[in-house]
N, C-alpha and C. Protein backbone atom coordinates (compact mmCIF):
# COMPACT_ATOMS: atom_id res chain seq x y z
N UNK A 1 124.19 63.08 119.33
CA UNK A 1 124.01 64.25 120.18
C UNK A 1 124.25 65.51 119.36
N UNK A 2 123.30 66.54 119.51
CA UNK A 2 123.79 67.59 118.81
C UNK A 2 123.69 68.84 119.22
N UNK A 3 125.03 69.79 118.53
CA UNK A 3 125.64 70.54 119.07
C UNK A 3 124.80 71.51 119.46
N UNK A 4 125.18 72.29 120.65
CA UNK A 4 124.36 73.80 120.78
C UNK A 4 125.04 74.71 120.18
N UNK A 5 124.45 75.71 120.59
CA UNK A 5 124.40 77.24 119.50
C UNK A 5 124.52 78.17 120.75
N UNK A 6 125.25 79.07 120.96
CA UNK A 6 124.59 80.17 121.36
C UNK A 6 123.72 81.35 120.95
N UNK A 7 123.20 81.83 120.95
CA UNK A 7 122.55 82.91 119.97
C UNK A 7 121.70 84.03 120.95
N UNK A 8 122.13 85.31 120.22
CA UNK A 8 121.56 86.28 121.17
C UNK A 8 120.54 87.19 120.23
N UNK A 9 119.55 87.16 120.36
CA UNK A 9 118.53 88.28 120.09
C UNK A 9 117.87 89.14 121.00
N UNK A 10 116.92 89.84 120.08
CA UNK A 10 116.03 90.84 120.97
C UNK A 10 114.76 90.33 121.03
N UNK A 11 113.67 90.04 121.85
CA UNK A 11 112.70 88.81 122.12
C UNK A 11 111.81 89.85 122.93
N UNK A 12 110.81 90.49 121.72
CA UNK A 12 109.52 91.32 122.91
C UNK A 12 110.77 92.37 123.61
N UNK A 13 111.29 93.32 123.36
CA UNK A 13 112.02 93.75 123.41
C UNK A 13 112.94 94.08 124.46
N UNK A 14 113.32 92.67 124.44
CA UNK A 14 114.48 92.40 125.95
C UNK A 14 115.88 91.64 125.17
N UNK A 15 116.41 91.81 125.20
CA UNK A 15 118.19 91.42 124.84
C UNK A 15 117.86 89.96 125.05
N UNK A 16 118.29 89.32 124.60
CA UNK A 16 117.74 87.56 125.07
C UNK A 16 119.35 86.68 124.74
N UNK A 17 119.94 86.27 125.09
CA UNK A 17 120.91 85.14 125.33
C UNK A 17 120.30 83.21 125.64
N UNK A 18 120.59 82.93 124.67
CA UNK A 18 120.29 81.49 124.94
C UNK A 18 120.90 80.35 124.09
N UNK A 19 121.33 79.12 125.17
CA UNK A 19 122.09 78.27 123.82
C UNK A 19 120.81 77.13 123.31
N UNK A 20 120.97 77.11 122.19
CA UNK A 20 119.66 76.00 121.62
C UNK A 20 120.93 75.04 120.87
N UNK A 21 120.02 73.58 120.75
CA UNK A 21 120.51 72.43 120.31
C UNK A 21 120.49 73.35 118.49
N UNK A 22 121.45 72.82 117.51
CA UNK A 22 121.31 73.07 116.40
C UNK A 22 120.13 72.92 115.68
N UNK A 23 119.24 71.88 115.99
CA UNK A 23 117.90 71.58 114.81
C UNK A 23 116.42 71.75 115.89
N UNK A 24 116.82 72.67 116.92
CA UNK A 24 115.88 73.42 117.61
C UNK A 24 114.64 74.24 117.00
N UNK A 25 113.79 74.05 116.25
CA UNK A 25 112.86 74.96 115.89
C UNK A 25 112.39 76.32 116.49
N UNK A 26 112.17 77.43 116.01
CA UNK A 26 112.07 79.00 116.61
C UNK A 26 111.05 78.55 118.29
N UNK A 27 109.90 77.79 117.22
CA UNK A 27 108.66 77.48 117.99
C UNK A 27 109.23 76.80 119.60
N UNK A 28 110.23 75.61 118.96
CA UNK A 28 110.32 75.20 120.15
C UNK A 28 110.68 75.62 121.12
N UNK A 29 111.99 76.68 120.89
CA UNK A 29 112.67 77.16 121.81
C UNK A 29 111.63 78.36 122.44
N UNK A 30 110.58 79.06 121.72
CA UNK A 30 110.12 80.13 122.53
C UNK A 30 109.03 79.24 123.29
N UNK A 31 108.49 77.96 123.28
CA UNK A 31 108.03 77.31 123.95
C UNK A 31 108.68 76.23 125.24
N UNK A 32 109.42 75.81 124.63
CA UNK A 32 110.08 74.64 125.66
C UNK A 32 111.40 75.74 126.48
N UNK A 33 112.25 76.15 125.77
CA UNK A 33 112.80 76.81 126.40
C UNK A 33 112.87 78.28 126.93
N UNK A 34 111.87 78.61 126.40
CA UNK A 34 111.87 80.37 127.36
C UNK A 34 110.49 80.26 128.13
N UNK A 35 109.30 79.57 127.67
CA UNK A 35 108.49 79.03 128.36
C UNK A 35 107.28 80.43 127.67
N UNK A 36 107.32 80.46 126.58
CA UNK A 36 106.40 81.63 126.22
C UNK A 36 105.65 80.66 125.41
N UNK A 37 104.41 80.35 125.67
CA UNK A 37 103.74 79.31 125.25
C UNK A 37 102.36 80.34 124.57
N UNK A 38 102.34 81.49 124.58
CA UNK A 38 101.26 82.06 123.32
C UNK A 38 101.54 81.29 122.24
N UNK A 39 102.48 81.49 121.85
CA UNK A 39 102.82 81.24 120.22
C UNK A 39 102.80 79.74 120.50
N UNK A 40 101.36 79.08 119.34
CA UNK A 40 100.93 77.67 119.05
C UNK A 40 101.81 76.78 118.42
N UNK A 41 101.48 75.68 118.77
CA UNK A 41 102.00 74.36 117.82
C UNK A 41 100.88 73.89 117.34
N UNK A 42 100.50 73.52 116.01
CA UNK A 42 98.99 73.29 115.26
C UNK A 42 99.70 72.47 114.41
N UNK A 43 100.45 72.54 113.44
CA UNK A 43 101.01 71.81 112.70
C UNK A 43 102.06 71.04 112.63
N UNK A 44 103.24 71.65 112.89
CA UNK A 44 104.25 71.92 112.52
C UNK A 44 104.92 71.79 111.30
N UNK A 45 104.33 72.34 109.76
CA UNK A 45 104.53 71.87 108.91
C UNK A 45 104.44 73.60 107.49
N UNK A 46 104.21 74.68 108.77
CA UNK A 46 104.06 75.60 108.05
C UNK A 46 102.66 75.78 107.28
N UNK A 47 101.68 75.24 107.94
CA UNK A 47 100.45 74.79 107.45
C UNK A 47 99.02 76.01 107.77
N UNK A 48 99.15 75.87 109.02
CA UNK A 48 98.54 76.46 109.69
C UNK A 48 98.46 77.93 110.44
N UNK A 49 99.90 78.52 110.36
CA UNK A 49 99.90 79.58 111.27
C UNK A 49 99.81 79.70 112.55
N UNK A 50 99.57 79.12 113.45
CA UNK A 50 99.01 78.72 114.88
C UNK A 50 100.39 79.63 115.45
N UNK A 51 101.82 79.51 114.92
CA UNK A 51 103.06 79.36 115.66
C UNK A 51 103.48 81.01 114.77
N UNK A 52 102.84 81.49 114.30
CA UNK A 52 103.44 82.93 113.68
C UNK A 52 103.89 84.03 114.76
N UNK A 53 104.78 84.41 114.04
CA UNK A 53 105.50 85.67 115.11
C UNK A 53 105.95 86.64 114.21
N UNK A 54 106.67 87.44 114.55
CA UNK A 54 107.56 88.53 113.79
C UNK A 54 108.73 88.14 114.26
N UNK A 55 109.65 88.47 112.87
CA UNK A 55 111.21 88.65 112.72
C UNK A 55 111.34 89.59 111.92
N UNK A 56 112.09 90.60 112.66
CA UNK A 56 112.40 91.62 111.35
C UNK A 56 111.55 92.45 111.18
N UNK A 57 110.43 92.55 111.35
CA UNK A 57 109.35 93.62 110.89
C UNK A 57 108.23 92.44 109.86
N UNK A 58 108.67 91.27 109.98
CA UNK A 58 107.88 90.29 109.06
C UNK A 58 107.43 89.32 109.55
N UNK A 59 106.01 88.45 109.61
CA UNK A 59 105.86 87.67 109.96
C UNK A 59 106.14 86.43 109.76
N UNK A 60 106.11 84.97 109.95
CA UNK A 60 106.68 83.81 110.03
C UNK A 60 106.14 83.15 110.66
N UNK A 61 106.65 81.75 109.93
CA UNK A 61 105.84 79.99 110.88
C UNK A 61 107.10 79.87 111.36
N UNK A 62 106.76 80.28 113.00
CA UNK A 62 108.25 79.87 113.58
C UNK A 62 108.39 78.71 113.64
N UNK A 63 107.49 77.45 113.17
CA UNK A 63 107.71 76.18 113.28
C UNK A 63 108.65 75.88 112.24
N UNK A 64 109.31 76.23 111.12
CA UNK A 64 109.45 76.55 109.82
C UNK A 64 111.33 76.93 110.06
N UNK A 65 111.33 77.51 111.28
CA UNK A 65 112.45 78.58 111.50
C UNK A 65 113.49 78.16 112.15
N UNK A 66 114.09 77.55 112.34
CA UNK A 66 115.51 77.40 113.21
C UNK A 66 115.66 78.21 114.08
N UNK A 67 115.60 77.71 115.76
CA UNK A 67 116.08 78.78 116.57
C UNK A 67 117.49 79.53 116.47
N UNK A 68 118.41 78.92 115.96
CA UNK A 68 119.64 79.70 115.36
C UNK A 68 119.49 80.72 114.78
N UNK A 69 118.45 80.67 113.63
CA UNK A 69 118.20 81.62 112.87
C UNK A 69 117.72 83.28 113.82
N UNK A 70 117.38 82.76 114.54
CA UNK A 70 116.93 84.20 115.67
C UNK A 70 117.97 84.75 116.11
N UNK A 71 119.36 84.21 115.58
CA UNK A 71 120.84 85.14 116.06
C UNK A 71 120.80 86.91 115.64
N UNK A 72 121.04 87.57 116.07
CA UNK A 72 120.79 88.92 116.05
C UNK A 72 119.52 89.62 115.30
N UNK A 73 118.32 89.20 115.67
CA UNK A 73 117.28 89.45 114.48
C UNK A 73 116.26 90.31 115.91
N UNK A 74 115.13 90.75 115.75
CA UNK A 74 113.95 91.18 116.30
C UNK A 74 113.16 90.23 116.17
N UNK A 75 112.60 89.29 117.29
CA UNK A 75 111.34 88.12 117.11
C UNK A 75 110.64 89.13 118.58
N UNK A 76 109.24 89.28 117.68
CA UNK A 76 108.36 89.43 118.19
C UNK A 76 107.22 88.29 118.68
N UNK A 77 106.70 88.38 119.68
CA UNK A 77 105.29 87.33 119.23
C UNK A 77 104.51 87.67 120.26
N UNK A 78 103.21 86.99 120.23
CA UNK A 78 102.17 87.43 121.13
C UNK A 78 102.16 87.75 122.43
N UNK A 79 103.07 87.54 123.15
CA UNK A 79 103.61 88.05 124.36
C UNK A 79 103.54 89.54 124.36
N UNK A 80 104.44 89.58 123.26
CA UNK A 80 105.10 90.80 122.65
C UNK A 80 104.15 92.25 122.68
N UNK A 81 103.11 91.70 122.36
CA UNK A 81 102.15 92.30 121.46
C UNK A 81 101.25 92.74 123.10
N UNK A 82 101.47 92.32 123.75
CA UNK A 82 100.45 92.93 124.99
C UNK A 82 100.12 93.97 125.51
N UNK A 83 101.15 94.88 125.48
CA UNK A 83 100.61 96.33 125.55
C UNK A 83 100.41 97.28 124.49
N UNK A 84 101.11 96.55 123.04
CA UNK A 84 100.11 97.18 121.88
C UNK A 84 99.25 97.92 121.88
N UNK A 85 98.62 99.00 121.57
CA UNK A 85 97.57 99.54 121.28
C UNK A 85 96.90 98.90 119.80
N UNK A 86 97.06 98.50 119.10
CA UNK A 86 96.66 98.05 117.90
C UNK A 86 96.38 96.52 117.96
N UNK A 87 97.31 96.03 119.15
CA UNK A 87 96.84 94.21 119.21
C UNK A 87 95.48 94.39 120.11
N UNK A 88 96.12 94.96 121.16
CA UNK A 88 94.89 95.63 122.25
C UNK A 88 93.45 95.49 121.65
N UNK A 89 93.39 96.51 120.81
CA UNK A 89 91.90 96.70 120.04
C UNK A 89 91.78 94.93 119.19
N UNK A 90 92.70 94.53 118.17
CA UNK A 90 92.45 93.56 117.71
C UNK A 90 91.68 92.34 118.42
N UNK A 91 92.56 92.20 119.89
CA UNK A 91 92.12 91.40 120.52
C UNK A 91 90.36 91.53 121.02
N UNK A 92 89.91 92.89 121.31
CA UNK A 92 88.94 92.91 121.79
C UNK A 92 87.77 93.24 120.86
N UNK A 93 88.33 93.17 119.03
CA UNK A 93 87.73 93.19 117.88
C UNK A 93 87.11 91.65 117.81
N UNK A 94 88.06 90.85 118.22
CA UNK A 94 88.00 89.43 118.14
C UNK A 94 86.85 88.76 118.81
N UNK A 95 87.18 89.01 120.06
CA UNK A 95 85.43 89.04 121.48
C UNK A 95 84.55 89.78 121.01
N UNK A 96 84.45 90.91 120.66
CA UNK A 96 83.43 91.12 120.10
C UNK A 96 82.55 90.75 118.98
N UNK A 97 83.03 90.56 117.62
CA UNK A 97 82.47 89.65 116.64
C UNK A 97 82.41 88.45 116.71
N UNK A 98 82.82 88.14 117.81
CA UNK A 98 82.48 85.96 118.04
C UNK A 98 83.93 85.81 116.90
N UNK A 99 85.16 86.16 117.01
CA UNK A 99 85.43 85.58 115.76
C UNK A 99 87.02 84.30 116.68
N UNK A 100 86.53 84.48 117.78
CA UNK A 100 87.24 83.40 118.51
C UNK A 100 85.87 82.10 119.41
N UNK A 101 86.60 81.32 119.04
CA UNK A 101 85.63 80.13 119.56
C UNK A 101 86.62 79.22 120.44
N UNK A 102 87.44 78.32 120.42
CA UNK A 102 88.32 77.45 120.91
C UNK A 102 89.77 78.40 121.55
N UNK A 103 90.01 79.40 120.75
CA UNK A 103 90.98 80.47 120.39
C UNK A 103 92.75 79.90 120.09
N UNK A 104 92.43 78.95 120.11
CA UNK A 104 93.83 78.25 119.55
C UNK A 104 94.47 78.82 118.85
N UNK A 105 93.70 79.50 117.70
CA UNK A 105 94.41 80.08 116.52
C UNK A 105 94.74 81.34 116.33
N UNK A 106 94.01 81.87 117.41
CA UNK A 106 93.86 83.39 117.72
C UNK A 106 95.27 84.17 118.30
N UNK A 107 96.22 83.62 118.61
CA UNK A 107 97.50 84.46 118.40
C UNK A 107 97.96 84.56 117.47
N UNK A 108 97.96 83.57 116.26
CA UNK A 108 98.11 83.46 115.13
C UNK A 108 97.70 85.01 114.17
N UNK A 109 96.08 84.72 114.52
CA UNK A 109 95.65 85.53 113.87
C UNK A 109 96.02 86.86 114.42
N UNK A 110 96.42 87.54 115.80
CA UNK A 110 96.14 88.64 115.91
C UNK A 110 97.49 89.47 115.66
N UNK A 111 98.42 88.56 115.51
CA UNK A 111 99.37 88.64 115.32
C UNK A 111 100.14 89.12 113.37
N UNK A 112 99.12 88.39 112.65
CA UNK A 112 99.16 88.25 111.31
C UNK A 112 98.16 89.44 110.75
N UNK A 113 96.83 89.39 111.93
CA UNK A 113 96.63 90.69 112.00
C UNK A 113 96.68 92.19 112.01
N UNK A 114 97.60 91.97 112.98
CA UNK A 114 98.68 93.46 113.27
C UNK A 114 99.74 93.52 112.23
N UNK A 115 99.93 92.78 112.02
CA UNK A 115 101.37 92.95 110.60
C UNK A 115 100.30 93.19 109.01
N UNK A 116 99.08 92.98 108.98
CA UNK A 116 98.15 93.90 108.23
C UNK A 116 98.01 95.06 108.47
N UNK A 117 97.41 95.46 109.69
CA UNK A 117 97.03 96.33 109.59
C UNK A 117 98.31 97.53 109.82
N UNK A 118 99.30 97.20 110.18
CA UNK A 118 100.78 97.87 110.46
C UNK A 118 100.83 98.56 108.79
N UNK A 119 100.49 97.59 108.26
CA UNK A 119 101.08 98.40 106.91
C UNK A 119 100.20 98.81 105.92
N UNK A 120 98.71 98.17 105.70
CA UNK A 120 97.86 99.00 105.60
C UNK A 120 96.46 99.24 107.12
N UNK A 121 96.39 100.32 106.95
CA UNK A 121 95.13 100.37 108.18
C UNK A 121 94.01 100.45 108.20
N UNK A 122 93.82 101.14 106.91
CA UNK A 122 92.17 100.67 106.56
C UNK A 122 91.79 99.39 105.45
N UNK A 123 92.76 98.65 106.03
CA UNK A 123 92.66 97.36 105.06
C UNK A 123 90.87 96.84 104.80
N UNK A 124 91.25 96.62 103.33
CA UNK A 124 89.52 96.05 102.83
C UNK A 124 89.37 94.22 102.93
N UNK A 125 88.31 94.06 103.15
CA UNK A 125 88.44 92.63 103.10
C UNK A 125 89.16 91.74 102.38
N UNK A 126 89.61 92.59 101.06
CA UNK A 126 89.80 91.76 100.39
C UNK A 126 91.86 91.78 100.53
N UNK A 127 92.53 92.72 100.76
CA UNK A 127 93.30 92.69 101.62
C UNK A 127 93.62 92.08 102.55
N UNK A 128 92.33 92.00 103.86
CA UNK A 128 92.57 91.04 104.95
C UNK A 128 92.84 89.86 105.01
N UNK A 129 91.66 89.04 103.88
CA UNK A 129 91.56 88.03 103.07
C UNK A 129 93.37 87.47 102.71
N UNK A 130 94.03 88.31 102.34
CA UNK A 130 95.15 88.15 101.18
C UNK A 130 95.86 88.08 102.71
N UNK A 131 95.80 88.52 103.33
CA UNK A 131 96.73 88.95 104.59
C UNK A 131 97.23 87.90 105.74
N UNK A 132 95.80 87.03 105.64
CA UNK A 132 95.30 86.39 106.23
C UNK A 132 95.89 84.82 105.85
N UNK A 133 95.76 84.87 104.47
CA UNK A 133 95.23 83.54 103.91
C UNK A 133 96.25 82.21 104.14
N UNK A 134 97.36 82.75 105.27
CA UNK A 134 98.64 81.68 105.89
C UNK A 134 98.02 80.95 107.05
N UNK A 135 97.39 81.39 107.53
CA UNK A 135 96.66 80.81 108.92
C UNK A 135 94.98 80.91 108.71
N UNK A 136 94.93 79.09 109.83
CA UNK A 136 93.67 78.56 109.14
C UNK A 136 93.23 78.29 110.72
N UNK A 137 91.55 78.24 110.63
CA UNK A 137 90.83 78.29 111.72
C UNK A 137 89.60 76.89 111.62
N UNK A 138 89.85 76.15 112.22
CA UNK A 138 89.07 74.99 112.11
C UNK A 138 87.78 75.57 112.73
N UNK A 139 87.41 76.38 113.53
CA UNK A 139 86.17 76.44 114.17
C UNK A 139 84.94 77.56 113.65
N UNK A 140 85.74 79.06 113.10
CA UNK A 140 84.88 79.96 113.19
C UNK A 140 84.15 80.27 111.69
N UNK A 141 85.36 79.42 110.71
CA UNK A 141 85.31 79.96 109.86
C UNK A 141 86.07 81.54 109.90
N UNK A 142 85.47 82.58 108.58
CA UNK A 142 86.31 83.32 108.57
C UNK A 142 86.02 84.74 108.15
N UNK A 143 84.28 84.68 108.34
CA UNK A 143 83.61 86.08 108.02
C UNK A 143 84.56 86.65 109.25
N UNK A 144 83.95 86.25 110.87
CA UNK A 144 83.79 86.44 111.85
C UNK A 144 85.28 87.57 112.14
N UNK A 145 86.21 86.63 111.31
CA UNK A 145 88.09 87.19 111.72
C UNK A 145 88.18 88.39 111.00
N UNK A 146 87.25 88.21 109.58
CA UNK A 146 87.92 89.20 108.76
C UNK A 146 86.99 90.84 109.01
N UNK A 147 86.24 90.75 109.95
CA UNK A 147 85.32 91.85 110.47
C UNK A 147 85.96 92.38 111.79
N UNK A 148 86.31 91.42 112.20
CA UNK A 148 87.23 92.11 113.85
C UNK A 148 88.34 92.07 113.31
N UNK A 149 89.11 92.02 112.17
CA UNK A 149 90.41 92.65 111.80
C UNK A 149 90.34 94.18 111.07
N UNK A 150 89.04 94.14 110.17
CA UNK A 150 88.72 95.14 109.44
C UNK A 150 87.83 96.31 110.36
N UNK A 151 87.66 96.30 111.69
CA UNK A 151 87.18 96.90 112.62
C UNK A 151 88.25 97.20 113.55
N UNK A 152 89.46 96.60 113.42
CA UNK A 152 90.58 96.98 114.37
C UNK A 152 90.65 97.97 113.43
N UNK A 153 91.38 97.90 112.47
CA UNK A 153 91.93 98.61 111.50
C UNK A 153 90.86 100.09 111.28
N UNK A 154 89.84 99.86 111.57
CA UNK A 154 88.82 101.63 111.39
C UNK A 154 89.32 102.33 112.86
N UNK A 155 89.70 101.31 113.91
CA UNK A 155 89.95 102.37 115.12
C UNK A 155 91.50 102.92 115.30
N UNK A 156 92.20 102.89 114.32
CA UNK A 156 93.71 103.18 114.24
C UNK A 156 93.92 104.05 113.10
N UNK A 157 93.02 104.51 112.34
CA UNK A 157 93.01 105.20 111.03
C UNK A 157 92.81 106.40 111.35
């Protein structure tokens, strides 16, 4: 049996209190236990990206992460990101270029997205590319992502 944790963070920016088992994964707990099921399970192996969020101002495979580790930190994730103005557009960069098909992966991306374009904004493909290249898309391929990321990024500049 193993031990819990208490641990308190800031979660989409609400004060958050919760006890997790010690070898609780970030993923799991913002899934099984807070019930915020944007953020994917695809791998769990740090493979894929599906499960990325922000901590800190940085992104991450919360599959990767120890929910412990979220003790006094900033975890953001696609929840998070909903009244964004910059996910906002991303998201509707995304519908527009076809660059979601199944969209499984697409919090991933819009998410890994916004932490591009956060820090540069007129990011070039080849940037996006670099930005990008943690999370993988079985369906669209990846012209499609890197045009509705590089089209978010012209309407925030």
């Amino acid at each position: 049996m193993s031990a819990s944790l208490d641990i308190t963070f800031t979660l989409n920016g609400v004060g958050r209190r919760v006890s997790v088992p010690a070898h609780l994964s970030a993923l799991e707990m913002l899934r099984d236990v807070l019930g915020l099921t944007g953020t994917k399970y695809g791998c769990g192996e740090g493979e894929c990206g599906a499960c990325t969020i922000e901590v800190d101002g940085l992104t991450v495979n919360s599959c990767l992460m120890f929910a412990a580790d979220c003790d006094g930190r900033d975890v953001v994730t696609i929840e998070g990101l909903a009244s964004d103005p910059l996910s906002d557009k991303l998201r509707n960069s995304f519908v527009e270029y076809g660059a979601v098909q199944c969209g499984f992966c697409t919090p991933g991306f819009v998410v890994q997205g916004r932490h591009v374009l956060a820090k540069t904004p007129a990011a070039d493909a080849d940037q996006i590319k670099r930005g990008i290249e943690g999370n993988l898309c079985r369906c669209t391929g990846y012209k499609k992502i890197i045009e509705a990321i590089a089209d978010a990024g012209t309407e925030v500049t």
